[in-house]
PDB file of N, CA and C in Angstrom:
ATOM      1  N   UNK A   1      -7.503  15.730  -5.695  1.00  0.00           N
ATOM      2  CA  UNK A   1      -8.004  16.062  -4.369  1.00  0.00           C
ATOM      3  C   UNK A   1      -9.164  15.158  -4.009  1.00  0.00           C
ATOM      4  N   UNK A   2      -8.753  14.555  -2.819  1.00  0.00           N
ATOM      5  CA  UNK A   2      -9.974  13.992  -2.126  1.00  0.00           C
ATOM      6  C   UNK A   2     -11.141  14.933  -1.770  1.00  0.00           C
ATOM      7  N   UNK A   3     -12.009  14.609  -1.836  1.00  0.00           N
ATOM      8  CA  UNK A   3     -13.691  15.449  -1.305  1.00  0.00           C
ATOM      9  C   UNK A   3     -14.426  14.988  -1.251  1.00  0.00           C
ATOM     10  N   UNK A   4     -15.598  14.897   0.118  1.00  0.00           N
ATOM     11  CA  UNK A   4     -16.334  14.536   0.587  1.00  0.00           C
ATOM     12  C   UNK A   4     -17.879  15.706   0.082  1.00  0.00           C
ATOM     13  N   UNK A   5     -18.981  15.126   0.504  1.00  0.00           N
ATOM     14  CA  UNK A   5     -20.083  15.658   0.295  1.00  0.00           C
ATOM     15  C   UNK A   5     -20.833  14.936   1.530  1.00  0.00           C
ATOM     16  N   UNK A   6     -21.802  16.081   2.056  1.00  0.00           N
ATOM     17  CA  UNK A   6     -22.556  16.178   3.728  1.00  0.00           C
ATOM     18  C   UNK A   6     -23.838  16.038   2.890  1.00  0.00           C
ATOM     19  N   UNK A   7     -24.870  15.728   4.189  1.00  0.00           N
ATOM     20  CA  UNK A   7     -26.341  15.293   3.687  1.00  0.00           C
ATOM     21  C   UNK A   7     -26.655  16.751   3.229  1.00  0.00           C
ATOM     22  N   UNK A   8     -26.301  17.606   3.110  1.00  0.00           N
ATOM     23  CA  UNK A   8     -26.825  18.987   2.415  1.00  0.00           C
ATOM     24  C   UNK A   8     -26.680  19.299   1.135  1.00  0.00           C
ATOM     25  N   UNK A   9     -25.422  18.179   0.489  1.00  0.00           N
ATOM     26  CA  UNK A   9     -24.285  18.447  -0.494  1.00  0.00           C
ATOM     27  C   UNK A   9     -23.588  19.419  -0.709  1.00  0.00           C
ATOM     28  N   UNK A  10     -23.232  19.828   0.062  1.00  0.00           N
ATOM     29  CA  UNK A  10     -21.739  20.823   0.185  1.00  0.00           C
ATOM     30  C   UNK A  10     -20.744  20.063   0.239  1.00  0.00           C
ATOM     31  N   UNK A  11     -19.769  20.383  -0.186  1.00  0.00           N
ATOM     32  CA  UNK A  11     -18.161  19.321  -0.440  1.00  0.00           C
ATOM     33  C   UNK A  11     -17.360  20.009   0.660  1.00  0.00           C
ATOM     34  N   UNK A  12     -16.980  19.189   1.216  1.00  0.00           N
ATOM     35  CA  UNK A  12     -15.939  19.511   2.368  1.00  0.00           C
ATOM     36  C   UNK A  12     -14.733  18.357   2.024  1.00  0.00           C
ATOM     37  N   UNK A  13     -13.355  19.438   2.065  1.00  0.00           N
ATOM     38  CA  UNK A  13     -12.229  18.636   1.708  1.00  0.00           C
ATOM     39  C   UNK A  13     -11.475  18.304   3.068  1.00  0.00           C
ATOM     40  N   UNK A  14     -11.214  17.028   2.979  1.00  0.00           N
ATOM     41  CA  UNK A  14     -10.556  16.497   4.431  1.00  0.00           C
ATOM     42  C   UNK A  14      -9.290  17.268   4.762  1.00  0.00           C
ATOM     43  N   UNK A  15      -8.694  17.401   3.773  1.00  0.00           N
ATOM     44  CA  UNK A  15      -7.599  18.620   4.339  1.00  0.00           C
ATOM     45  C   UNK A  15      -7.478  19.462   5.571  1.00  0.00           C
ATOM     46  N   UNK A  16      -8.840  20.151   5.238  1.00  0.00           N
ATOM     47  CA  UNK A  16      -9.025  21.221   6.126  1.00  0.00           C
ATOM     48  C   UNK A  16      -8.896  20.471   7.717  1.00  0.00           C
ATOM     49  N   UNK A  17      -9.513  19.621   7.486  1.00  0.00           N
ATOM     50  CA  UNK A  17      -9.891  18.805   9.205  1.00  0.00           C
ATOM     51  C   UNK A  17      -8.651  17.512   9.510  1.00  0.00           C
ATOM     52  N   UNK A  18      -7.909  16.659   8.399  1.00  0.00           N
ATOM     53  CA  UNK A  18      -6.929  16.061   8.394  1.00  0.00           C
ATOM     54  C   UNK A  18      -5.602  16.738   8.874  1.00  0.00           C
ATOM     55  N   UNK A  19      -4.830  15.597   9.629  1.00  0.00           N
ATOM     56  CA  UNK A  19      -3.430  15.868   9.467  1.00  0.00           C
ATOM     57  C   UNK A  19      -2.481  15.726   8.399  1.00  0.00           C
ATOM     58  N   UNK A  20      -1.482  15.643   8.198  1.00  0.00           N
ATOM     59  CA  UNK A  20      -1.228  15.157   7.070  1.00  0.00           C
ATOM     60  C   UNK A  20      -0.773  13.193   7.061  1.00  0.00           C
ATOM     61  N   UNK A  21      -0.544  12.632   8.315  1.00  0.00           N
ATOM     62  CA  UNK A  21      -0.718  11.998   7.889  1.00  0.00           C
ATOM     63  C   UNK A  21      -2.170  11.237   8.015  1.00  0.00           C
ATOM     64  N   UNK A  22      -2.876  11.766   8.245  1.00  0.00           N
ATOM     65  CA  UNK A  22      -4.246  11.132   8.498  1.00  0.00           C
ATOM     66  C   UNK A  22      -4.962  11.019   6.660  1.00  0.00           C
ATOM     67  N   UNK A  23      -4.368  12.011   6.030  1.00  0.00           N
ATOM     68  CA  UNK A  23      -4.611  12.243   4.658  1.00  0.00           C
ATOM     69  C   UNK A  23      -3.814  10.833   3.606  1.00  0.00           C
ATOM     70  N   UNK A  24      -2.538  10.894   4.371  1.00  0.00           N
ATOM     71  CA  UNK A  24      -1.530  10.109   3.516  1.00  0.00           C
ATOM     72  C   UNK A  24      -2.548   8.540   3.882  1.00  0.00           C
ATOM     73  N   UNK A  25      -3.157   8.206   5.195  1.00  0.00           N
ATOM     74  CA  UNK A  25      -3.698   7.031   5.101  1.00  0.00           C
ATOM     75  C   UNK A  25      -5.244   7.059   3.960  1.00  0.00           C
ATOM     76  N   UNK A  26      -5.537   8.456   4.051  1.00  0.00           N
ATOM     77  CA  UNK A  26      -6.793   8.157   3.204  1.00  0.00           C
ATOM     78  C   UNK A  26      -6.519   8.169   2.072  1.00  0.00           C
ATOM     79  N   UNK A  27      -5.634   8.720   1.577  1.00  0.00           N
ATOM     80  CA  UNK A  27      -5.045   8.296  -0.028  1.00  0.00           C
ATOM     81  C   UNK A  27      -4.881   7.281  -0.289  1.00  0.00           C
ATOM     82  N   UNK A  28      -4.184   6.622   0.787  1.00  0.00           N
ATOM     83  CA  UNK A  28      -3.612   4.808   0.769  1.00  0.00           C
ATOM     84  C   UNK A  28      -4.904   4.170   0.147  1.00  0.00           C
ATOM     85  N   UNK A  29      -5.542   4.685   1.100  1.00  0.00           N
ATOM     86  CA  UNK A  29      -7.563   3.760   1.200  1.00  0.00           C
ATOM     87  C   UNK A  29      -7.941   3.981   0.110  1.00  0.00           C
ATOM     88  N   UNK A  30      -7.680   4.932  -0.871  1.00  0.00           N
ATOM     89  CA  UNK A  30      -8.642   5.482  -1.367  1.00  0.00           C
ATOM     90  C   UNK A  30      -7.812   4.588  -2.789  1.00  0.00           C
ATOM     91  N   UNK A  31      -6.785   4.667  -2.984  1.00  0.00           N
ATOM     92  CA  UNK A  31      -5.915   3.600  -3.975  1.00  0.00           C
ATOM     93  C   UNK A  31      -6.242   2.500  -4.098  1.00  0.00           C
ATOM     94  N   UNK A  32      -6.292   1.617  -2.388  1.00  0.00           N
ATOM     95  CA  UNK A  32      -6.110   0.756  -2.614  1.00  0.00           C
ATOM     96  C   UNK A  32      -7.406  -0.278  -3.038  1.00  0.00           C
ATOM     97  N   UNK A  33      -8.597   0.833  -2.806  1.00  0.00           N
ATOM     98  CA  UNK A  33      -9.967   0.710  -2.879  1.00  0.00           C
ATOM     99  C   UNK A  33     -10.003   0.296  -4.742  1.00  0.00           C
ATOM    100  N   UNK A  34      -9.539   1.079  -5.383  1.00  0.00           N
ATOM    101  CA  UNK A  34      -9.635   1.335  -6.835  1.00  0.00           C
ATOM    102  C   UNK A  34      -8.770   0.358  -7.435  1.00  0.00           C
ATOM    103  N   UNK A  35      -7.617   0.399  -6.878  1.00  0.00           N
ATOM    104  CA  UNK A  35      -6.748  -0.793  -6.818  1.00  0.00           C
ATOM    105  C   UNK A  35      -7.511  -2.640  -7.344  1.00  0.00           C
ATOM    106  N   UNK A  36      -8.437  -2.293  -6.177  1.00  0.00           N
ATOM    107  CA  UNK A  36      -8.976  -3.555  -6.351  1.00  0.00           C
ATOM    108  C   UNK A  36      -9.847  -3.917  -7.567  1.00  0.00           C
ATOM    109  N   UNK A  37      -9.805  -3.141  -8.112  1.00  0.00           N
ATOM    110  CA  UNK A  37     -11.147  -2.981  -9.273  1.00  0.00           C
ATOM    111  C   UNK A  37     -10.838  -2.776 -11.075  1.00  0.00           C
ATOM    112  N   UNK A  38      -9.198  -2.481 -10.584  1.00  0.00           N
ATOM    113  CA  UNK A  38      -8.844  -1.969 -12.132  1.00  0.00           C
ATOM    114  C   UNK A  38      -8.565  -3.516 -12.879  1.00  0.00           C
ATOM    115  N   UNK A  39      -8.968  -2.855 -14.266  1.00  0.00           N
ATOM    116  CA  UNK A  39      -9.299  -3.892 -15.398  1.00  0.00           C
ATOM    117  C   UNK A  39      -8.427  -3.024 -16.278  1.00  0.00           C
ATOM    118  N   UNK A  40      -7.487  -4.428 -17.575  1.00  0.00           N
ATOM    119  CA  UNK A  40      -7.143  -3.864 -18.749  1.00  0.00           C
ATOM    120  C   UNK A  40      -7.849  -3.256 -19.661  1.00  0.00           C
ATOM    121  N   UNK A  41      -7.652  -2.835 -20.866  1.00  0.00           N
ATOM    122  CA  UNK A  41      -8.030  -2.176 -21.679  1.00  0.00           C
ATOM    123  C   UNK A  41      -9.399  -3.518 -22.556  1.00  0.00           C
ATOM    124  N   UNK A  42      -8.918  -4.854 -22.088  1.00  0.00           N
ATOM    125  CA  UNK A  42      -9.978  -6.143 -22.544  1.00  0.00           C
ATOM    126  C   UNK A  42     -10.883  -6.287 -21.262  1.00  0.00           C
ATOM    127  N   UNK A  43     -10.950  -5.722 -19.984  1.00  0.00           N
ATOM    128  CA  UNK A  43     -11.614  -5.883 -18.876  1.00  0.00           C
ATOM    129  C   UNK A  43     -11.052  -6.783 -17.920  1.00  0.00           C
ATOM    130  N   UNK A  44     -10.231  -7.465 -18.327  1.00  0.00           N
ATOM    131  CA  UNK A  44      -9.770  -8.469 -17.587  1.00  0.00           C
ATOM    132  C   UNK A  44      -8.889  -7.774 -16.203  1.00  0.00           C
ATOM    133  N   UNK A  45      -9.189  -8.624 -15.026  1.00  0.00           N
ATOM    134  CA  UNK A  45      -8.828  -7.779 -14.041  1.00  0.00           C
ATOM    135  C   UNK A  45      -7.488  -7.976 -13.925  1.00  0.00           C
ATOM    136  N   UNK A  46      -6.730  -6.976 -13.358  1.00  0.00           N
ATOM    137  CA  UNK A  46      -5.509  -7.020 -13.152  1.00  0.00           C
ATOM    138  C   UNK A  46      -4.925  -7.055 -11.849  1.00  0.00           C
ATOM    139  N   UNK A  47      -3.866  -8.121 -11.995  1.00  0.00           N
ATOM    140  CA  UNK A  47      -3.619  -8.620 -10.559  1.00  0.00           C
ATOM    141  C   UNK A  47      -2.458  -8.572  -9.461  1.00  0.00           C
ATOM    142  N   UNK A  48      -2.416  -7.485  -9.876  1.00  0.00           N
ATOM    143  CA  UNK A  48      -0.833  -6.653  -9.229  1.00  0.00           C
ATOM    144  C   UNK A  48      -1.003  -5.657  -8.874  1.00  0.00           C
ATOM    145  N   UNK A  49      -0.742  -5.166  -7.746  1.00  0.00           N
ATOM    146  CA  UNK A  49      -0.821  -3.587  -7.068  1.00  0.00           C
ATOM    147  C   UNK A  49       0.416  -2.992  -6.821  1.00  0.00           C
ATOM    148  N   UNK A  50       1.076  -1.934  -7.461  1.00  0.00           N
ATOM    149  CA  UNK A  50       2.421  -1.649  -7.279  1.00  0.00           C
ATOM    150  C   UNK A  50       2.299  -0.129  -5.707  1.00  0.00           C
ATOM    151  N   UNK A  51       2.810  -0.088  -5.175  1.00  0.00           N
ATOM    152  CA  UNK A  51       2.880   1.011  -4.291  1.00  0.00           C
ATOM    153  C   UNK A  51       4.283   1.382  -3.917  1.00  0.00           C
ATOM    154  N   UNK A  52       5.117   2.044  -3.924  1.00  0.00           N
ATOM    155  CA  UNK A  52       6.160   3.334  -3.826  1.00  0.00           C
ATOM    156  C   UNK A  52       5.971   4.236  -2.709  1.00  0.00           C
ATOM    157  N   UNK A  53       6.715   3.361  -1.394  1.00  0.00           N
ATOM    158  CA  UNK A  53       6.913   4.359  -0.419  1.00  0.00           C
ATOM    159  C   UNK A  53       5.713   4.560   0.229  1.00  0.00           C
ATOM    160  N   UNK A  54       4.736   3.386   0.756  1.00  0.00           N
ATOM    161  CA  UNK A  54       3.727   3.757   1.210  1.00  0.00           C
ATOM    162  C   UNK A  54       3.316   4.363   2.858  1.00  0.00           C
ATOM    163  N   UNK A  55       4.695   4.639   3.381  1.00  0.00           N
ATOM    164  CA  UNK A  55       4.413   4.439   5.316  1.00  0.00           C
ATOM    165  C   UNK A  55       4.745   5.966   5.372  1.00  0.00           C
ATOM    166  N   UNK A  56       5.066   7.070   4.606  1.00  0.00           N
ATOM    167  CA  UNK A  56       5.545   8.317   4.877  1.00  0.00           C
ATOM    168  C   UNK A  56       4.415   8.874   6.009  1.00  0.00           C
ATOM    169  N   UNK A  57       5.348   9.374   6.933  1.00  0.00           N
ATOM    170  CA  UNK A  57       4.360  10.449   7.739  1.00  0.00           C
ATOM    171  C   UNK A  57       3.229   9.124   8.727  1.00  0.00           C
ATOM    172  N   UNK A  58       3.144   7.901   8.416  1.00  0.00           N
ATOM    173  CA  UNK A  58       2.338   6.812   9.236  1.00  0.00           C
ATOM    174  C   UNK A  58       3.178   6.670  10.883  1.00  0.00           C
ATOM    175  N   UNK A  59       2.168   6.874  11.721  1.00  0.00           N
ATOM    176  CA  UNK A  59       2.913   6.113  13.085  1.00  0.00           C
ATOM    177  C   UNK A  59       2.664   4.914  13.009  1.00  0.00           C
ATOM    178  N   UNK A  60       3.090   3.892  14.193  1.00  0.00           N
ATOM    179  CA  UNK A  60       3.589   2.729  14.250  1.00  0.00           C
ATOM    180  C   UNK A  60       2.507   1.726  14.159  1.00  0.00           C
ATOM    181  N   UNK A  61       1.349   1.835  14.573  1.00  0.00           N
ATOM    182  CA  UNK A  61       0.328   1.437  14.784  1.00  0.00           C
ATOM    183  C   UNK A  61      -0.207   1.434  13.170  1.00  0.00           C
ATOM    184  N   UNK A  62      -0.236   2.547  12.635  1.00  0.00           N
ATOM    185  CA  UNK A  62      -0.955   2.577  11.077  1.00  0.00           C
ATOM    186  C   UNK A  62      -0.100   2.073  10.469  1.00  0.00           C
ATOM    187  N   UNK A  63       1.198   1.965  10.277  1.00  0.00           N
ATOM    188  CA  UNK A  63       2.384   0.828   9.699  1.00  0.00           C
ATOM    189  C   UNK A  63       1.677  -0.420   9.534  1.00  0.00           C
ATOM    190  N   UNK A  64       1.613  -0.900  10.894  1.00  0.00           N
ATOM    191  CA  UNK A  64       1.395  -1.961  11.472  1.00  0.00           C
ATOM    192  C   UNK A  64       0.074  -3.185  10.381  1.00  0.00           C
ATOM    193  N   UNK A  65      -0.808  -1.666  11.162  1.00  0.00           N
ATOM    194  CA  UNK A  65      -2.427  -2.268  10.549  1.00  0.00           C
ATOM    195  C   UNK A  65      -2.152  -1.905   8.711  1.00  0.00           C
ATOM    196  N   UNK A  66      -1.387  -1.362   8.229  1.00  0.00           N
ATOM    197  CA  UNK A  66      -1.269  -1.109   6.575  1.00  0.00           C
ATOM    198  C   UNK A  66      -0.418  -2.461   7.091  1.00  0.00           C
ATOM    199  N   UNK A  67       0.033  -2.928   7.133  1.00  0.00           N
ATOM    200  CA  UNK A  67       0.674  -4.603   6.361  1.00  0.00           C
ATOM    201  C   UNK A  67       0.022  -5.570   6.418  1.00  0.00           C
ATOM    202  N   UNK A  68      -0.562  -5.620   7.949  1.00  0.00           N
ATOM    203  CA  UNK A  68      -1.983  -6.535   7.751  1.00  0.00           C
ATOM    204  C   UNK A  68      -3.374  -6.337   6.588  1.00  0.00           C
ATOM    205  N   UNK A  69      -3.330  -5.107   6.409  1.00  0.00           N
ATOM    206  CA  UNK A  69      -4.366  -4.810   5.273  1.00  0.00           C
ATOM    207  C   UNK A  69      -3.623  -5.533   4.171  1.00  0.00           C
ATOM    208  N   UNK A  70      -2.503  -5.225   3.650  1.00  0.00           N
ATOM    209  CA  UNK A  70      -1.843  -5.746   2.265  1.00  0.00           C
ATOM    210  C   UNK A  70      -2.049  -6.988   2.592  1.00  0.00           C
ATOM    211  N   UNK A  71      -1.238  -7.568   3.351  1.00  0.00           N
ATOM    212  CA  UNK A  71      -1.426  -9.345   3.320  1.00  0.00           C
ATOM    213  C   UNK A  71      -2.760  -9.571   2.721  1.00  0.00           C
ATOM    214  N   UNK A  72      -4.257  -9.196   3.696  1.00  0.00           N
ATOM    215  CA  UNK A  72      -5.798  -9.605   3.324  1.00  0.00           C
ATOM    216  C   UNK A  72      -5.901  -8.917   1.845  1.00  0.00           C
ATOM    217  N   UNK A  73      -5.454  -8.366   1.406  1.00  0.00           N
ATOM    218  CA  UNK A  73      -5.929  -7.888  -0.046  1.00  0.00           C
ATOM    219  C   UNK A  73      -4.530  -9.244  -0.577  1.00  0.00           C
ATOM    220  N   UNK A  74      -3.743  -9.116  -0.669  1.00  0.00           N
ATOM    221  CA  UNK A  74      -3.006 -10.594  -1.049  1.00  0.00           C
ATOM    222  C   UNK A  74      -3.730 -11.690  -1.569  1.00  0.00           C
ATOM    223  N   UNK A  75      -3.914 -12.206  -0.157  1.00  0.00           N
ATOM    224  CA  UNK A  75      -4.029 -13.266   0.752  1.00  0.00           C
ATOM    225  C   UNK A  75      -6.334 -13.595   0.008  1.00  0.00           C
ATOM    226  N   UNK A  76      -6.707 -12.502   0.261  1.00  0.00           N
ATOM    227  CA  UNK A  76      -8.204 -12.662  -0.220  1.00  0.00           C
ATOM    228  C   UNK A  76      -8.782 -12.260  -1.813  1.00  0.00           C
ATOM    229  N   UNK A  77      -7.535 -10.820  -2.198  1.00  0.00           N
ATOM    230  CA  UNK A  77      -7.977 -10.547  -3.328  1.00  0.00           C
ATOM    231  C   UNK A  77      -7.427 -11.577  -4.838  1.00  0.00           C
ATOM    232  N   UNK A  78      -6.109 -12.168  -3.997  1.00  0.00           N
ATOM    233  CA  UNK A  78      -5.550 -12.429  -5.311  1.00  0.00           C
ATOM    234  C   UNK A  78      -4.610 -11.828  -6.115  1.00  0.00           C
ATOM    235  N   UNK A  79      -4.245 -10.653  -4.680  1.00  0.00           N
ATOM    236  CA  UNK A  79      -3.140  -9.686  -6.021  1.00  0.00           C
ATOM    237  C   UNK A  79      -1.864  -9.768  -5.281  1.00  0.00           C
ATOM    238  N   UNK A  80      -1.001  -9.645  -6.564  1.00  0.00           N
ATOM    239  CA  UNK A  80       0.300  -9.580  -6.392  1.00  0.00           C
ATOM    240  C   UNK A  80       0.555  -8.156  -5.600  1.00  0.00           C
ATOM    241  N   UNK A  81       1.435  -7.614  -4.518  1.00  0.00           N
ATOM    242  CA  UNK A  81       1.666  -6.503  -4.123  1.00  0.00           C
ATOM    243  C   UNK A  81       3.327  -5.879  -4.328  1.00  0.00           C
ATOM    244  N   UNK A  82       3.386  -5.184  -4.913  1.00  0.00           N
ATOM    245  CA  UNK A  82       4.724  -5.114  -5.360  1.00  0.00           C
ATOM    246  C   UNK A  82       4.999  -3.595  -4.272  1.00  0.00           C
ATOM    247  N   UNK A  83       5.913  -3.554  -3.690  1.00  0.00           N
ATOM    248  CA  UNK A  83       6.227  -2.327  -2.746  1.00  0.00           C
ATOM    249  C   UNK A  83       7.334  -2.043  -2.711  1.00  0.00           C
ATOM    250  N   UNK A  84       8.115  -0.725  -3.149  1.00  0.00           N
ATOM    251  CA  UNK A  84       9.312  -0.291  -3.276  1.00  0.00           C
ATOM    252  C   UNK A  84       8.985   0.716  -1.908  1.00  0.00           C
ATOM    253  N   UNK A  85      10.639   0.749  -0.829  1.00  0.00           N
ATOM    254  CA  UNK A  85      10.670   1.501  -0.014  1.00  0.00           C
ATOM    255  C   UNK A  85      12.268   1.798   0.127  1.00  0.00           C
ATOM    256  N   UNK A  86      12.517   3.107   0.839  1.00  0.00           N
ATOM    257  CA  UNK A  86      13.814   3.160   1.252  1.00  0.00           C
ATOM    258  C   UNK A  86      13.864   2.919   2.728  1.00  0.00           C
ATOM    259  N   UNK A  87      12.312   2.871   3.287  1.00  0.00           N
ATOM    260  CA  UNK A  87      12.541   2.854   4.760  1.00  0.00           C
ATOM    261  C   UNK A  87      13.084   0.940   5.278  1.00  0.00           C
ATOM    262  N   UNK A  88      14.452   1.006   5.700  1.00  0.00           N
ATOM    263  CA  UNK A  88      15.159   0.082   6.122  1.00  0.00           C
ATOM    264  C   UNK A  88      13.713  -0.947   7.008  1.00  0.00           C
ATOM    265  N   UNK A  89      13.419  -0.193   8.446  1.00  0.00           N
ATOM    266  CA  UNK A  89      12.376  -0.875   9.543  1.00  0.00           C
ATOM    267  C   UNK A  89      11.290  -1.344   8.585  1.00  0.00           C
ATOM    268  N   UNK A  90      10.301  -0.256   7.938  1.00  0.00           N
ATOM    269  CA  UNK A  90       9.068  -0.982   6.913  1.00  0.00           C
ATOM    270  C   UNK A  90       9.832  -2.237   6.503  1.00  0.00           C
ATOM    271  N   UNK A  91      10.586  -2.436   5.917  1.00  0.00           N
ATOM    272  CA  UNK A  91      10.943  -3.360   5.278  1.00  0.00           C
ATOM    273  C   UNK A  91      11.724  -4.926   6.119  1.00  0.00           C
ATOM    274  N   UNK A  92      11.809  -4.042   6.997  1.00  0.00           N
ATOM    275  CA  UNK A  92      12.292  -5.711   7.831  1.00  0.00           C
ATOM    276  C   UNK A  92      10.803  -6.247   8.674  1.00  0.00           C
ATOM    277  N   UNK A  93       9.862  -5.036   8.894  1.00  0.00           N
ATOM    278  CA  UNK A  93       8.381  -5.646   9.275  1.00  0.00           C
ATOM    279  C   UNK A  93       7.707  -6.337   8.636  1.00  0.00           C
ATOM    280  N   UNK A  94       8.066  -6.064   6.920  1.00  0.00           N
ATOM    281  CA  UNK A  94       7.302  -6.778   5.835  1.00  0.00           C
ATOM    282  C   UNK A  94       7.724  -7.979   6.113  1.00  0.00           C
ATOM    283  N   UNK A  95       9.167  -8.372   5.801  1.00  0.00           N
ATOM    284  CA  UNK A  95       9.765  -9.578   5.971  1.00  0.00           C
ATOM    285  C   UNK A  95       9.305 -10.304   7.238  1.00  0.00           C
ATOM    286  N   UNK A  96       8.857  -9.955   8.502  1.00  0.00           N
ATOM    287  CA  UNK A  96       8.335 -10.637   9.983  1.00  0.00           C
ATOM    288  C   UNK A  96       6.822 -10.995   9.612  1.00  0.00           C
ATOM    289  N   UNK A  97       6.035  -9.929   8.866  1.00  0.00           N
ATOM    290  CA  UNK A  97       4.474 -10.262   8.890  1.00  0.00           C
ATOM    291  C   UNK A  97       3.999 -10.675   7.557  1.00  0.00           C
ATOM    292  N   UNK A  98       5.207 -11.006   6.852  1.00  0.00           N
ATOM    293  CA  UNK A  98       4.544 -11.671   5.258  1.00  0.00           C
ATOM    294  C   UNK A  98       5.797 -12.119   4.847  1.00  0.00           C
ATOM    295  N   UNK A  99       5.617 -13.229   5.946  1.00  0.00           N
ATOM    296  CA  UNK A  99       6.909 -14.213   5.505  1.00  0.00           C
ATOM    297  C   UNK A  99       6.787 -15.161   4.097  1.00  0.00           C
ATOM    298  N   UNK A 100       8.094 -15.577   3.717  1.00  0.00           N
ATOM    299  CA  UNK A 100       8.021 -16.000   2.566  1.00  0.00           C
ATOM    300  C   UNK A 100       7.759 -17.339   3.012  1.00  0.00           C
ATOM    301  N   UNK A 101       8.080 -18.029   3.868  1.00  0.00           N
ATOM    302  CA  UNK A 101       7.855 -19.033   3.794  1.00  0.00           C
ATOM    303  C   UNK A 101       5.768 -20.115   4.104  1.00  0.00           C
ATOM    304  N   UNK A 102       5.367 -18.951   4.194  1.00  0.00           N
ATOM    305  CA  UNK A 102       4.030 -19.375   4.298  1.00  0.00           C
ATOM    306  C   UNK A 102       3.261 -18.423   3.229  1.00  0.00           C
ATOM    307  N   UNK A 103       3.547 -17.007   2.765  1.00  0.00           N
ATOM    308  CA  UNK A 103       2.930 -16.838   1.831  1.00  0.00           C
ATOM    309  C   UNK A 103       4.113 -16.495   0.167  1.00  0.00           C
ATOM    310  N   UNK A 104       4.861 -17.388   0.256  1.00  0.00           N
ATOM    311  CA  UNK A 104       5.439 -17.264  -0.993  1.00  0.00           C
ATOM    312  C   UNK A 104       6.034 -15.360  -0.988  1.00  0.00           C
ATOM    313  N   UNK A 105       6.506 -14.782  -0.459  1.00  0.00           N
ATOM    314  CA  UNK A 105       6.927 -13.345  -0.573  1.00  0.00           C
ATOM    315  C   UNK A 105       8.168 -13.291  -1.203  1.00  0.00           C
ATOM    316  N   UNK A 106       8.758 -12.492  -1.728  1.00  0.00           N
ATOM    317  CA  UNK A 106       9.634 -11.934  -2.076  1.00  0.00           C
ATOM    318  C   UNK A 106      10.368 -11.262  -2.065  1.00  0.00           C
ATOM    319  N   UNK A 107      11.750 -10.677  -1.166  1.00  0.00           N
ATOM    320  CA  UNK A 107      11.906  -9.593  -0.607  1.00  0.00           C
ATOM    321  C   UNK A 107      13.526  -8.985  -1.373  1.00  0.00           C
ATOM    322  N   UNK A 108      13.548  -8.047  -2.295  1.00  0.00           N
ATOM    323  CA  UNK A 108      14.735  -7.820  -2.571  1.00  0.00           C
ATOM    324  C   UNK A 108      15.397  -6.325  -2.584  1.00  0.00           C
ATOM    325  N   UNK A 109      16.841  -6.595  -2.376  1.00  0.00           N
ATOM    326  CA  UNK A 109      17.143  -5.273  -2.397  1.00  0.00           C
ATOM    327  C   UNK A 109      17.926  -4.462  -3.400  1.00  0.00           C
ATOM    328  N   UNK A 110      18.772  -3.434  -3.705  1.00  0.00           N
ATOM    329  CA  UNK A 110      19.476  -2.997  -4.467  1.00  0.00           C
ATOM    330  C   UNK A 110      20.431  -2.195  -4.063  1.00  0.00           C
ATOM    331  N   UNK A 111      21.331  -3.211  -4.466  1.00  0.00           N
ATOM    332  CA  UNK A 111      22.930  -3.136  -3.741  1.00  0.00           C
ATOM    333  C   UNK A 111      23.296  -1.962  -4.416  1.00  0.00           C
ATOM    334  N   UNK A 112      23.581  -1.177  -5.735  1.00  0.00           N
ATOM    335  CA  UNK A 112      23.941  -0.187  -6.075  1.00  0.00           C
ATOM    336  C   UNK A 112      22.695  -0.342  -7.534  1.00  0.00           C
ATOM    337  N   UNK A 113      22.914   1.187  -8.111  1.00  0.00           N
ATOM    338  CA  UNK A 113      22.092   1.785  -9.084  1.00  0.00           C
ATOM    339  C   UNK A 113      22.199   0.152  -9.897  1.00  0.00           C
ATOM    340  N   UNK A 114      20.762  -0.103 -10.262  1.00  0.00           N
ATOM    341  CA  UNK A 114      20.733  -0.950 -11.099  1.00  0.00           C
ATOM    342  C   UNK A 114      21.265  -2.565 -10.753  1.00  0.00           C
ATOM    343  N   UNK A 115      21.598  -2.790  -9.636  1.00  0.00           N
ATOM    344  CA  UNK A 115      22.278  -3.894  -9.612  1.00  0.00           C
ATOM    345  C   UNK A 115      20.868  -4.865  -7.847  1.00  0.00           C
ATOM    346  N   UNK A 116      20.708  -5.951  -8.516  1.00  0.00           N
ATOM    347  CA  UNK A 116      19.692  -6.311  -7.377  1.00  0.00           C
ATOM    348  C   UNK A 116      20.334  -7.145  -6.512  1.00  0.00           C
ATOM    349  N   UNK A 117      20.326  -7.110  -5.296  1.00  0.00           N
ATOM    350  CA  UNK A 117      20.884  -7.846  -4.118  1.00  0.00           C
ATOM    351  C   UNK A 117      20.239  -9.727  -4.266  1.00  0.00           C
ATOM    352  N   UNK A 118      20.813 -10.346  -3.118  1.00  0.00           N
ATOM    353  CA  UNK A 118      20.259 -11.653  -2.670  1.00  0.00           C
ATOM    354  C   UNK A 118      18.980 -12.011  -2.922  1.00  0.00           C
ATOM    355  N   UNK A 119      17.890 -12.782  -3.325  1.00  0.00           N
ATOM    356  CA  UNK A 119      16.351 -12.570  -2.710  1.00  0.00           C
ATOM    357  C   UNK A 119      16.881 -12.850  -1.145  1.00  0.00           C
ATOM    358  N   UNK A 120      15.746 -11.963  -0.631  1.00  0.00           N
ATOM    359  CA  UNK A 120      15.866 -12.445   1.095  1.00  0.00           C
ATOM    360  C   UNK A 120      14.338 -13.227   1.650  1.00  0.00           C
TER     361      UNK A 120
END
């Protein structure tokens, strides 16, 4: 559970005042924040961010601005972003705003259980 603390220190959980997806973006934030920071078990930072289905419950606009965020964490942090989705649209937006041909992307699919499609 996410929780906040007021200049009084009482903890107030965003829940109460969130939608749900207003929550699903602060989880995102709140990952991708930590995300940036995790180190192996030698400290060495690690440079891959895996995320699973990240647009649930997002309107079009927070879609939008979440791919431009990934690219700048990419694009500035240095990390690999690895993103599994079933949503068909997320995935043809990825392919329009993080094209492979200017940032090296990767886009693949899976034609049946276990079996990987074309790169696209």
């Amino acid at each position: 559970d996410i929780v906040s603390e007021d200049d009084s220190g009482d903890v107030i959980s965003p829940s109460l005042y969130f939608s749900a997806a207003q929550l699903n973006i602060l989880s995102l934030s709140v990952f991708l924040a930590k995300a940036l920071h995790v180190k192996d078990d030698k400290g060495v930072p690690l440079d891959v961010i895996l995320i699973d289905d990240p647009v649930q419950s997002m309107d079009s606009i927070n879609v939008l601005a979440m791919i431009d965020l990934l690219r700048n964490i990419s694009v500035n942090f240095d990390k690999q972003i690895i993103i599994s989705t079933h949503d068909e649209n997320f995935f043809n937006l990825l392919k329009r705003k993080i094209p492979s041909e200017f940032l090296g992307s990767k886009f693949l699919t899976l034609e049946s259980f276990g079996v990987v499609g074309a790169a696209l």
